[in-house]
Protein backbone atom coordinates (compact mmCIF):
# COMPACT_ATOMS: atom_id res chain seq x y z
CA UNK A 1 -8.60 -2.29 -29.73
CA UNK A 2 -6.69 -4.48 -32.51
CA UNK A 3 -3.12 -4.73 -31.38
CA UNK A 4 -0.85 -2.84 -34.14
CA UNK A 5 0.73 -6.29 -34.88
CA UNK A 6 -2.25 -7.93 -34.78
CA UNK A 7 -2.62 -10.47 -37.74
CA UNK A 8 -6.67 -9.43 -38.19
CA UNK A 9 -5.32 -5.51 -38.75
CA UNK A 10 -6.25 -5.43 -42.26
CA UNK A 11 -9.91 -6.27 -41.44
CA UNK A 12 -9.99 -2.14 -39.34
CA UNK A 13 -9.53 -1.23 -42.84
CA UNK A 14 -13.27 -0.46 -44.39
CA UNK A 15 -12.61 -0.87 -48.27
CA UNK A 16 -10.44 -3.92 -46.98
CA UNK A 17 -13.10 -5.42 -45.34
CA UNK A 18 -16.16 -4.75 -47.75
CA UNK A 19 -14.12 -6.47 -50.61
CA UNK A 20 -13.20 -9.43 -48.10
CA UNK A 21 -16.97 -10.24 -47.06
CA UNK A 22 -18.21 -9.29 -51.29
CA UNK A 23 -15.51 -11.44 -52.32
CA UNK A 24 -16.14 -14.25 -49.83
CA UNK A 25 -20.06 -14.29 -50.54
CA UNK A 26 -19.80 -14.25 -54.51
CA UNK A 27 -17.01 -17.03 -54.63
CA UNK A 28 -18.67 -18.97 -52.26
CA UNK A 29 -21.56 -18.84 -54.34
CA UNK A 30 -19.53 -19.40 -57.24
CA UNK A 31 -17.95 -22.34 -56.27
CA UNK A 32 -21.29 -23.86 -55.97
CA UNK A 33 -22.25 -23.91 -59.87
CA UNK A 34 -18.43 -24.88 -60.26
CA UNK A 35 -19.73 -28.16 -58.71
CA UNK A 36 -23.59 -27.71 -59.40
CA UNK A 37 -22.74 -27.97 -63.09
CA UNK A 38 -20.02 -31.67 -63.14
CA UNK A 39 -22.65 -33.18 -60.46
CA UNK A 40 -25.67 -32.58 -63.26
CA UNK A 41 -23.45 -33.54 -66.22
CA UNK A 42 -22.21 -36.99 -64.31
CA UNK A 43 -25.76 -37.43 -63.74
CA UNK A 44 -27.12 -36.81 -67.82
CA UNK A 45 -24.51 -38.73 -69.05
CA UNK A 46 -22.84 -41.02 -66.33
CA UNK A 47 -19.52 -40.51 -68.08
CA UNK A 48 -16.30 -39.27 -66.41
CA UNK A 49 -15.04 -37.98 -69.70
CA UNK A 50 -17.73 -35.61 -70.07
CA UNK A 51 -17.16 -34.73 -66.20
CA UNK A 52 -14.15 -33.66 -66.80
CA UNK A 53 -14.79 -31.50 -70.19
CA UNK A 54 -17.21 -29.69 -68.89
CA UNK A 55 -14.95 -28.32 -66.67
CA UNK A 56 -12.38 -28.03 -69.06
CA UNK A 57 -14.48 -25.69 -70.37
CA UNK A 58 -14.66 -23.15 -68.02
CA UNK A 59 -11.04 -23.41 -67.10
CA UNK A 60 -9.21 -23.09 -70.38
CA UNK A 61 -10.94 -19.98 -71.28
CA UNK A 62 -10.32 -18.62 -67.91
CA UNK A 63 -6.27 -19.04 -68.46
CA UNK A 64 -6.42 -17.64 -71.84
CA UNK A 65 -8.28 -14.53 -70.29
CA UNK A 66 -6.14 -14.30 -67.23
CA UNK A 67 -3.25 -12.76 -68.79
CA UNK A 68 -5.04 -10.18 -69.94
CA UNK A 69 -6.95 -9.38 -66.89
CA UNK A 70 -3.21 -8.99 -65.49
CA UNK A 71 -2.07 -6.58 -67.68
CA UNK A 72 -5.04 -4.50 -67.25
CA UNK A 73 -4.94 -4.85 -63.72
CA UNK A 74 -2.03 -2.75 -64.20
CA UNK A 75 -3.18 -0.29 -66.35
CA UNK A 76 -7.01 0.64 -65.28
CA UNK A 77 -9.43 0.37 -62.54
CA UNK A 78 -8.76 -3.32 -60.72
CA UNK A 79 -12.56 -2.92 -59.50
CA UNK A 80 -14.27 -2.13 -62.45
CA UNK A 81 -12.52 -5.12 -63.92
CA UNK A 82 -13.85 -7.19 -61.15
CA UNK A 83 -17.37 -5.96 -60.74
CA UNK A 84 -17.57 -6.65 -64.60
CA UNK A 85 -16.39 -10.46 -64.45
CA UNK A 86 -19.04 -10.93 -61.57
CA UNK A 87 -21.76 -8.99 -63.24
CA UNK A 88 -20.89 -11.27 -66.80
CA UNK A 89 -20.96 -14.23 -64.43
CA UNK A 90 -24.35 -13.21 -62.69
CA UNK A 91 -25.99 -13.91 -65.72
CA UNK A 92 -24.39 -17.06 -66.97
CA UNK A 93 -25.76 -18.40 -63.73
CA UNK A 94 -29.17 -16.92 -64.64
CA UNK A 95 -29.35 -18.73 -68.25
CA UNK A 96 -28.20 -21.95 -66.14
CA UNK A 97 -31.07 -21.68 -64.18
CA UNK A 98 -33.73 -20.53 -66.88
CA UNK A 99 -32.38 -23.47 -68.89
CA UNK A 100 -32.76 -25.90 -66.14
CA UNK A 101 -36.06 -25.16 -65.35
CA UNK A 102 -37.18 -25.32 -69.04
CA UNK A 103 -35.57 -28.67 -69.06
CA UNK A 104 -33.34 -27.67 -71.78
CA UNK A 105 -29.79 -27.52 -69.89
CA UNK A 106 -27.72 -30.86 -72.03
CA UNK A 107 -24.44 -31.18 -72.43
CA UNK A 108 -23.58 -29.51 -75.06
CA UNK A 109 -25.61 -26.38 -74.32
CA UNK A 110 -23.61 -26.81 -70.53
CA UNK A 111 -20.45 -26.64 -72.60
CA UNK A 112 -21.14 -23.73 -74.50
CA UNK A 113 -22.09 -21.75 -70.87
CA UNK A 114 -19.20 -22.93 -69.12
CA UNK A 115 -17.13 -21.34 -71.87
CA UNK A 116 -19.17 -18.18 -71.45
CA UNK A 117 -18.40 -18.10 -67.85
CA UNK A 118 -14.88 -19.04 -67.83
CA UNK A 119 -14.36 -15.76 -69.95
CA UNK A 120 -15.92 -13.86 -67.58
CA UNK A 121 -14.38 -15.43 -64.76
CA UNK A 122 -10.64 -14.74 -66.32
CA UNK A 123 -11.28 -11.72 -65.81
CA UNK A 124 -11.95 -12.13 -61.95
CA UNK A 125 -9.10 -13.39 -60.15
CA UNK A 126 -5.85 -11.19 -61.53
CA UNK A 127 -7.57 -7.87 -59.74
CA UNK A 128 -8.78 -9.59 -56.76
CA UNK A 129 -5.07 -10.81 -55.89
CA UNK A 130 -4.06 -7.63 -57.04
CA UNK A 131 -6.45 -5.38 -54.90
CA UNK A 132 -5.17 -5.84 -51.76
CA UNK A 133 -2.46 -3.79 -51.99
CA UNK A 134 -4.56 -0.66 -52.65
CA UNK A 135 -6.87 -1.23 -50.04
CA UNK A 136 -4.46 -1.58 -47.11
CA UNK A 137 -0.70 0.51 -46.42
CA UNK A 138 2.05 -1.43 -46.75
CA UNK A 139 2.31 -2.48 -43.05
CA UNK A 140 -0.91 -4.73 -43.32
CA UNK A 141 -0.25 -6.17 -46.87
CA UNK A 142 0.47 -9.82 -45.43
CA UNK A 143 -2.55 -9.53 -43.32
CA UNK A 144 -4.79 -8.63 -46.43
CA UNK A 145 -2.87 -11.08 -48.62
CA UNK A 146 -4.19 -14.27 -45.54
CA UNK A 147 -7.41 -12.75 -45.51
CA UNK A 148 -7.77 -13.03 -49.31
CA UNK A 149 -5.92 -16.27 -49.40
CA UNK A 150 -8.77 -17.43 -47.41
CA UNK A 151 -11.80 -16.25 -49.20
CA UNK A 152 -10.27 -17.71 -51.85
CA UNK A 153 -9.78 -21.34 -50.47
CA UNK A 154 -12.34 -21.35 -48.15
CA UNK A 155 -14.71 -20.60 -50.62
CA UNK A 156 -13.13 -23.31 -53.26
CA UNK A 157 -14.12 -25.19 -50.23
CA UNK A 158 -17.42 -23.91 -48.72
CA UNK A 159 -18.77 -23.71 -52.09
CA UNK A 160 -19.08 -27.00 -53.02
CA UNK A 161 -19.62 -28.06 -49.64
CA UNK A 162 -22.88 -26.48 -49.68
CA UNK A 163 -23.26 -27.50 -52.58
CA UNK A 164 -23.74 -31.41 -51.86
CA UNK A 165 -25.61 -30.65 -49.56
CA UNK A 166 -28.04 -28.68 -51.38
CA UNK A 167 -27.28 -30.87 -54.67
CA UNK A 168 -28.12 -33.90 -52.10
CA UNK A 169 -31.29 -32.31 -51.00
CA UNK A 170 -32.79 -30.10 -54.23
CA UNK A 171 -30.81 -31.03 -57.16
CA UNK A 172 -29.18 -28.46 -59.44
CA UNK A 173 -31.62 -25.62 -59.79
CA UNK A 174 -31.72 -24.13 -56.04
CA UNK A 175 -27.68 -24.67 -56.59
CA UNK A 176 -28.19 -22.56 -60.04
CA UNK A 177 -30.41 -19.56 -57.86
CA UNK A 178 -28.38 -19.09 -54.72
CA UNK A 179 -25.13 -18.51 -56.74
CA UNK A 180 -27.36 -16.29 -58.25
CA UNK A 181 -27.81 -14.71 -55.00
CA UNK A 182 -23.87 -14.79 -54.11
CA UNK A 183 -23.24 -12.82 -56.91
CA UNK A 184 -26.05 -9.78 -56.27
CA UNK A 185 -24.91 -9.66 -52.69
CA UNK A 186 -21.05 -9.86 -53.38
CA UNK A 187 -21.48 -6.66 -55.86
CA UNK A 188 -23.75 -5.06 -53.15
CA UNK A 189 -20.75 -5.18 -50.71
CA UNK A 190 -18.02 -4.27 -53.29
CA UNK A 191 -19.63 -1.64 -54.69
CA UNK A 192 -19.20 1.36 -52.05
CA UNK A 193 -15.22 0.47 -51.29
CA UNK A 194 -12.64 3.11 -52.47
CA UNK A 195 -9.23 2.23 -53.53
CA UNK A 196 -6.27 4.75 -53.18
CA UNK A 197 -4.37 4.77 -56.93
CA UNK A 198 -2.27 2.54 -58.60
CA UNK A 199 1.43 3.55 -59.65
CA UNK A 200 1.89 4.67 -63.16
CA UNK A 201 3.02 2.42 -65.83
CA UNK A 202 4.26 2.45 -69.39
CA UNK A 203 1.60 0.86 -71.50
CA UNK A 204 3.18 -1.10 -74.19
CA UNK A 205 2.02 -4.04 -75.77
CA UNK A 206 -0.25 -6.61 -74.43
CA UNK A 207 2.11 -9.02 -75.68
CA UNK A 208 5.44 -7.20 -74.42
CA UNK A 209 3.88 -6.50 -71.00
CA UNK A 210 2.63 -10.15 -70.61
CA UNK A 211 6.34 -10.71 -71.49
CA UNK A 212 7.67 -9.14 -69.22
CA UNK A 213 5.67 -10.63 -65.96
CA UNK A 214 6.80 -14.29 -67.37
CA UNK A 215 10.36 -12.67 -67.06
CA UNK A 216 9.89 -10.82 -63.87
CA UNK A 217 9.28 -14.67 -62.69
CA UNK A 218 11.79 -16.36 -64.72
CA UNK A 219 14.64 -14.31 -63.11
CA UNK A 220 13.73 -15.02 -59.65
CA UNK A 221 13.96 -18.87 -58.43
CA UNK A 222 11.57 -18.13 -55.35
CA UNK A 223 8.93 -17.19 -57.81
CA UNK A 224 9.35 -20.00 -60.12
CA UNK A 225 8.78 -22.36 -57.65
CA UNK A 226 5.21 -20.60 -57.10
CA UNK A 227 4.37 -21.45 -60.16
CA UNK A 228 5.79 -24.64 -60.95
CA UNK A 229 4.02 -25.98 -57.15
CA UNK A 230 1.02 -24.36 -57.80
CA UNK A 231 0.46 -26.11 -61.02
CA UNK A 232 1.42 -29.67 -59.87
CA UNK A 233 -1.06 -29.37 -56.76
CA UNK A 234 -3.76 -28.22 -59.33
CA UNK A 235 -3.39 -30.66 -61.65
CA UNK A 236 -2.49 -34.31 -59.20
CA UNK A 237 -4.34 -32.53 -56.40
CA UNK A 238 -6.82 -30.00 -56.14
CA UNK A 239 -8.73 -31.76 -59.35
CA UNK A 240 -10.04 -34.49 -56.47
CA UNK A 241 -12.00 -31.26 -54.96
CA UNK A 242 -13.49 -29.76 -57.61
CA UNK A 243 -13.93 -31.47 -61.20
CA UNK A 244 -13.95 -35.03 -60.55
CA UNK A 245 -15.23 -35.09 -56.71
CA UNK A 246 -18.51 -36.80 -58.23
CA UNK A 247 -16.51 -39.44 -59.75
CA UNK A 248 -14.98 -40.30 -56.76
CA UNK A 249 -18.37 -39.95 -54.74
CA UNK A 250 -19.93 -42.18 -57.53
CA UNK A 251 -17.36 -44.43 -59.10
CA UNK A 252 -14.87 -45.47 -55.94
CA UNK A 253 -18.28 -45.30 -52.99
CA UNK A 254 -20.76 -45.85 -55.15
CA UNK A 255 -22.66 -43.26 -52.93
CA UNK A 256 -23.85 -41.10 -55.61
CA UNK A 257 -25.56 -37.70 -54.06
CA UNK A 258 -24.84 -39.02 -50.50
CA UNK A 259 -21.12 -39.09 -51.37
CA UNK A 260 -20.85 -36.01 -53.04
CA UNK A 261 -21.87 -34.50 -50.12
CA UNK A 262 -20.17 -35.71 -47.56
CA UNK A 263 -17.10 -35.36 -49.25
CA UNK A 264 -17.38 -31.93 -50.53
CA UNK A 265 -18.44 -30.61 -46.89
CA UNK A 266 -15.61 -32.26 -45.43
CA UNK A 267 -13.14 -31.02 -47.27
CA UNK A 268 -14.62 -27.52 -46.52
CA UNK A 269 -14.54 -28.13 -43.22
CA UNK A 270 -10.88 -29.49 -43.03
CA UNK A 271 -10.12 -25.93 -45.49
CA UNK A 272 -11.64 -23.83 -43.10
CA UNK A 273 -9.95 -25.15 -39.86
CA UNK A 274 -6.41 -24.81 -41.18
CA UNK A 275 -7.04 -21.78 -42.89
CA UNK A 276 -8.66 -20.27 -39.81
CA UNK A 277 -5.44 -21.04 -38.56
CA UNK A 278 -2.77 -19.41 -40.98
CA UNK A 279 -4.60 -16.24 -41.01
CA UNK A 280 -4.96 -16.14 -36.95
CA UNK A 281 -1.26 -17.51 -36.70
CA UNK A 282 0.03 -17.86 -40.17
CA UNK A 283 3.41 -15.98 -38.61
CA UNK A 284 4.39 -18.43 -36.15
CA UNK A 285 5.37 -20.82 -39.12
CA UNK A 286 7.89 -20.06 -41.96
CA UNK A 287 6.23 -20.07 -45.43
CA UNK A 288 8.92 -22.62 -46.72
CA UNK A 289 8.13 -25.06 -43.37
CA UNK A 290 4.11 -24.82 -44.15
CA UNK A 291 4.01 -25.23 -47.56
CA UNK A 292 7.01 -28.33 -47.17
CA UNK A 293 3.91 -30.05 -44.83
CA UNK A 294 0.91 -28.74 -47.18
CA UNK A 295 2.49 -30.74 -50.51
CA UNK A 296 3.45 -33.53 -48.45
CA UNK A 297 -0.14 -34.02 -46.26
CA UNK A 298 -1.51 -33.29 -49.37
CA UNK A 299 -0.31 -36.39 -51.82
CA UNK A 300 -1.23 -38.33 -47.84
CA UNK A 301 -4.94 -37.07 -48.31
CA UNK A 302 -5.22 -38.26 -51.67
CA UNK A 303 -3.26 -41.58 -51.40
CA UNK A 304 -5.23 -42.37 -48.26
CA UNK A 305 -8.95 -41.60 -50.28
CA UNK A 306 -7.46 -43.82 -53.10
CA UNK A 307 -6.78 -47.14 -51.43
CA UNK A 308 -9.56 -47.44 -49.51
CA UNK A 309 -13.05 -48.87 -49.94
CA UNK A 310 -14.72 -47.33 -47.14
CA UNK A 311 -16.43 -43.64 -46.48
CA UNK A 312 -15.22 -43.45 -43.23
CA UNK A 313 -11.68 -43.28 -44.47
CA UNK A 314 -12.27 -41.21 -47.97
CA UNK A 315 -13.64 -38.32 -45.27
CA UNK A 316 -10.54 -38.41 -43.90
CA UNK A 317 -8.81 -38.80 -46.80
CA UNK A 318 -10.36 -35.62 -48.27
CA UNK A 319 -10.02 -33.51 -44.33
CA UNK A 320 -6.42 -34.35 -44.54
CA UNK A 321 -6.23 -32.84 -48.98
CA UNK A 322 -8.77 -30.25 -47.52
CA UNK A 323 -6.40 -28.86 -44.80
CA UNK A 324 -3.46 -29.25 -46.89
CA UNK A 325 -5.37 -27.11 -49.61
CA UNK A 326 -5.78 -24.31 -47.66
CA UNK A 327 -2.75 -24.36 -46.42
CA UNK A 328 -0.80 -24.44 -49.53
CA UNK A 329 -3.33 -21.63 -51.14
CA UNK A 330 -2.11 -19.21 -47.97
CA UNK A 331 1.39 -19.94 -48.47
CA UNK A 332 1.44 -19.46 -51.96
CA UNK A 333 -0.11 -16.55 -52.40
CA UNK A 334 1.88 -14.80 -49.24
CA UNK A 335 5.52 -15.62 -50.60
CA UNK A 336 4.50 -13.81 -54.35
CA UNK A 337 2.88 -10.55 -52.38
CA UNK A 338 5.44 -10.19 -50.40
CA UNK A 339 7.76 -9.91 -52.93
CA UNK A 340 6.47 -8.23 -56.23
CA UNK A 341 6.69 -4.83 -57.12
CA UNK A 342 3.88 -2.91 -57.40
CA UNK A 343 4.16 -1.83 -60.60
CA UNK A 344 4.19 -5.89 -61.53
CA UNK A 345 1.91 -6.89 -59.28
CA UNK A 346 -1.45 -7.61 -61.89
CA UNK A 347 0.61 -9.56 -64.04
CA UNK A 348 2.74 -11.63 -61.76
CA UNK A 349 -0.46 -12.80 -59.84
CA UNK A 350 -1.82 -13.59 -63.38
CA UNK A 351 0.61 -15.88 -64.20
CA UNK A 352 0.85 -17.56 -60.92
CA UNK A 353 -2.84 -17.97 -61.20
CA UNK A 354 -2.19 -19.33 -65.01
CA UNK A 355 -0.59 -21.71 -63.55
CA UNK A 356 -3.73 -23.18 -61.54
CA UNK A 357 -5.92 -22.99 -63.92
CA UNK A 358 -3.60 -25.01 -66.68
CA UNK A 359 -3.20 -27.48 -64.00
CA UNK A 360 -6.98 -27.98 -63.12
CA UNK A 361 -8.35 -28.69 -66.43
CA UNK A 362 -5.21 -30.97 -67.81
CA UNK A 363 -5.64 -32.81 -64.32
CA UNK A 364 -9.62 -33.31 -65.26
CA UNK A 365 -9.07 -34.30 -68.70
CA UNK A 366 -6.20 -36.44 -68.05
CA UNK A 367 -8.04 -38.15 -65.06
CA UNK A 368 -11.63 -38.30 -66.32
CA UNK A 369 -9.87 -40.11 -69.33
CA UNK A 370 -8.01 -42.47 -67.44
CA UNK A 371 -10.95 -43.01 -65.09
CA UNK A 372 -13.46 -44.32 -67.43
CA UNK A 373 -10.35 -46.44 -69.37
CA UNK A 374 -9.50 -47.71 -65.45
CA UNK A 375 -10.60 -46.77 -62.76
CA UNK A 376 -11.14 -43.37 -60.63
CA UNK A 377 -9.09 -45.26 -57.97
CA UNK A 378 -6.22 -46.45 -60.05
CA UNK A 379 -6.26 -42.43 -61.16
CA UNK A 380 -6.71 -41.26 -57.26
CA UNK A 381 -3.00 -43.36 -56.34
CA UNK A 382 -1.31 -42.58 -59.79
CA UNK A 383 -1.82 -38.45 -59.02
CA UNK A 384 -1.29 -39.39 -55.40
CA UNK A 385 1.84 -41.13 -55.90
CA UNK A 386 2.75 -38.78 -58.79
CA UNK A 387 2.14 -35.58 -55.90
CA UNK A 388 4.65 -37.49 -53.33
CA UNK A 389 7.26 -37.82 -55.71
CA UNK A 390 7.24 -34.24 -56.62
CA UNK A 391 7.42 -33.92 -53.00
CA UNK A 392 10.74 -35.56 -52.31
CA UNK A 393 12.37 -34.03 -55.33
CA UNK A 394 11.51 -30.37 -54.84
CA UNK A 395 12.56 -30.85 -51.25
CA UNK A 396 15.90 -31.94 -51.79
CA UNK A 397 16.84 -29.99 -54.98
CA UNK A 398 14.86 -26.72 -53.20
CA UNK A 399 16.32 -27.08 -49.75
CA UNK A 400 13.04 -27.23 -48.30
CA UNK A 401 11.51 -24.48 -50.56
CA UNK A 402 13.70 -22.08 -48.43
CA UNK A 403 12.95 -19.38 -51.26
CA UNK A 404 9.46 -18.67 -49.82
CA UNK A 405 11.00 -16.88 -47.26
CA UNK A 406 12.23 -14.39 -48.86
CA UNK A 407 10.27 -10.75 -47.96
CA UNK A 408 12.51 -8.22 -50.03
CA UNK A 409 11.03 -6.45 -53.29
């Protein structure tokens, strides 16, 4: 029997704990094509500009979309809006497979996907972080919230973990099918979960309700900080993970394949341990002392991967970022759930996650561009660097980001 403090109590819940395991498979598997598709572009075209616009591609689409995925969040079923952004993305991966096969998938036909999927995927991750709360009572909210915090990381991780290894082994098209297979199995799971209703609101204007999230954040400092430290860690951080891993594997190890690999699964692993971790223990450790450690191991992960020449030390490097990634993902999300209202609740997690996916894309641009003008290791210590001194100055002016702790809604 689960003790009734027990931090795995949201998992006794069943419609909690199909939507964990559906949402764990089918981000997995979508984090896979999210590296699947830079990995085959660096390869076509050996550029790191193009790297980083093809993931440009699927991010910008997926801010402009987010916002609106918030406010419905609010205002209709949060799982038909999420089994229709998975179902849209199903077959996105589908034509990236038939394409591939037929030897047809170049880069501008990549572009015009990714911006097919990154509409369907704005529509995905408002209602997930918004689901928990009608899946679980009240008591277990900052259990569910972990739970989903690690899906969602460890799958950012797992994802493309597997997928150097299967990129390393296959190339692109078995990458292409078992997302394919994520997906199918992730709706499977979803499907049969009931959610108890949402509270009421007055429907006004997309615009005026969008308008009134942004100020539902801009009156409380503990929320602005969310968003202004999720968006720095996207952007000088998390962009070593995702977009422009293969630049790093190719351009600072000249590894290619092997390094993609290797990186990408141990980064997973390092997001896995720690994240393991905060959901098992997560309450031992206030949210402004773990996310104080997570920016500042995080700028060490990247600094360490950028001034060094050997594998050996970018692993590390990217276990350190990998950790810290988790760990900043948890903490995040936990100090906005905690204290939103309910009736705010789609479009507050919207703009937080607004805020990652601005950051992401401008950090892939900006450091694709730079890398091909310099170097991807002059780029790796400028974000680095860049990451530290945010760091020291949020610290000090934030008092340790003592806001986090705040629990009252």
């Amino acid at each position: 029997m689960i003790p009734p403090h027990s931090s795995f109590r949201a998992l006794t819940h069943r419609g909690f704990l199909l939507f964990f395991i559906g949402v764990s498979i089918a981000t997995t598997g979508q984090f896979m094509q999210s590296l699947a598709v830079p990995f085959y572009v660096n390869e076509l075209t050996d550029s790191n500009f193009w790297v980083g616009g093809s993931s440009f591609a699927v991010l910008v689409p997926s801010l402009i979309m987010t916002p609106v995925a918030g406010i419905w969040s609010d205002r209709v079923s949060r799982k038909a809006i999420l089994i229709g952004s998975f179902l849209l993305q199903l077959v996105g991966s589908a034509v990236f497979l038939v394409l591939y096969i037929a030897d047809l998938l170049s880069p501008w036909p990549i572009i015009g996907l990714q911006l097919v999927v990154g509409v369907a995927s704005g529509f995905q991750w408002a209602p997930t972080q918004a689901m928990t709360s009608l899946l679980v009572p009240p008591e277990d909210l900052l259990s569910a919230v972990r739970f989903v915090s690690l899906s969602f990381t460890a799958g950012r991780a797992l994802g493309p973990a597997l997928a150097g290894l299967v990129l390393l082994n296959w190339g692109p098209g078995p990458a292409f099918a078992i997302t394919i297979v994520g997906f199918v199995l992730g709706l499977a799971f979803m499907a049969p979960m009931r959610l108890r209703p949402s509270e009421a609101v007055n429907r006004e204007s997309f615009r005026e309700e969008f308008r009134q999230g942004v100020d539902y954040i801009r009156h409380r400092r503990a929320m602005r900080l969310v968003v202004v430290t999720s968006f720095v860690v996207a952007s000088l951080g998390a962009v070593f993970a995702f977009a422009l891993v293969a630049s790093v594997a190719d351009d600072m190890f000249s590894l290619g394949d092997g390094g993609l690999g290797w990186l990408t699964a141990t980064f997973g692993f390092g997001s896995l341990v720690v994240g393991l971790y905060m959901t098992w223990r997560g309450d031992r450790h206030a949210r402004s002392r773990a996310e104080m450690a997570a920016i500042g191991v995080y700028a060490i992960g990247v600094l360490l991967t950028g001034a060094t020449p050997w594998l050996v030390f970018g692993l590390l490097g990217y276990f350190i970022f990998g950790a810290a990634h988790v760990a900043h993902g948890v903490t995040m999300n936990s100090s906005l759930q905690v204290q939103v209202e309910e009736k705010y609740r789609g479009r507050v997690m919207s703009v937080w996650l607004m805020s990652v996916l601005a950051g992401l894309p401008l950090g892939s641009l900006i450091g694709g561009l730079l890398g091909d003008l310099v170097s991807m290791r002059f780029v790796m210590l400028l974000f680095g660097g860049l990451l530290a001194v945010f760091w020291v100055i949020t610290t000090i002016r934030s008092n340790g980001f003592a806001g986090l702790d705040a629990d009252s809604r």
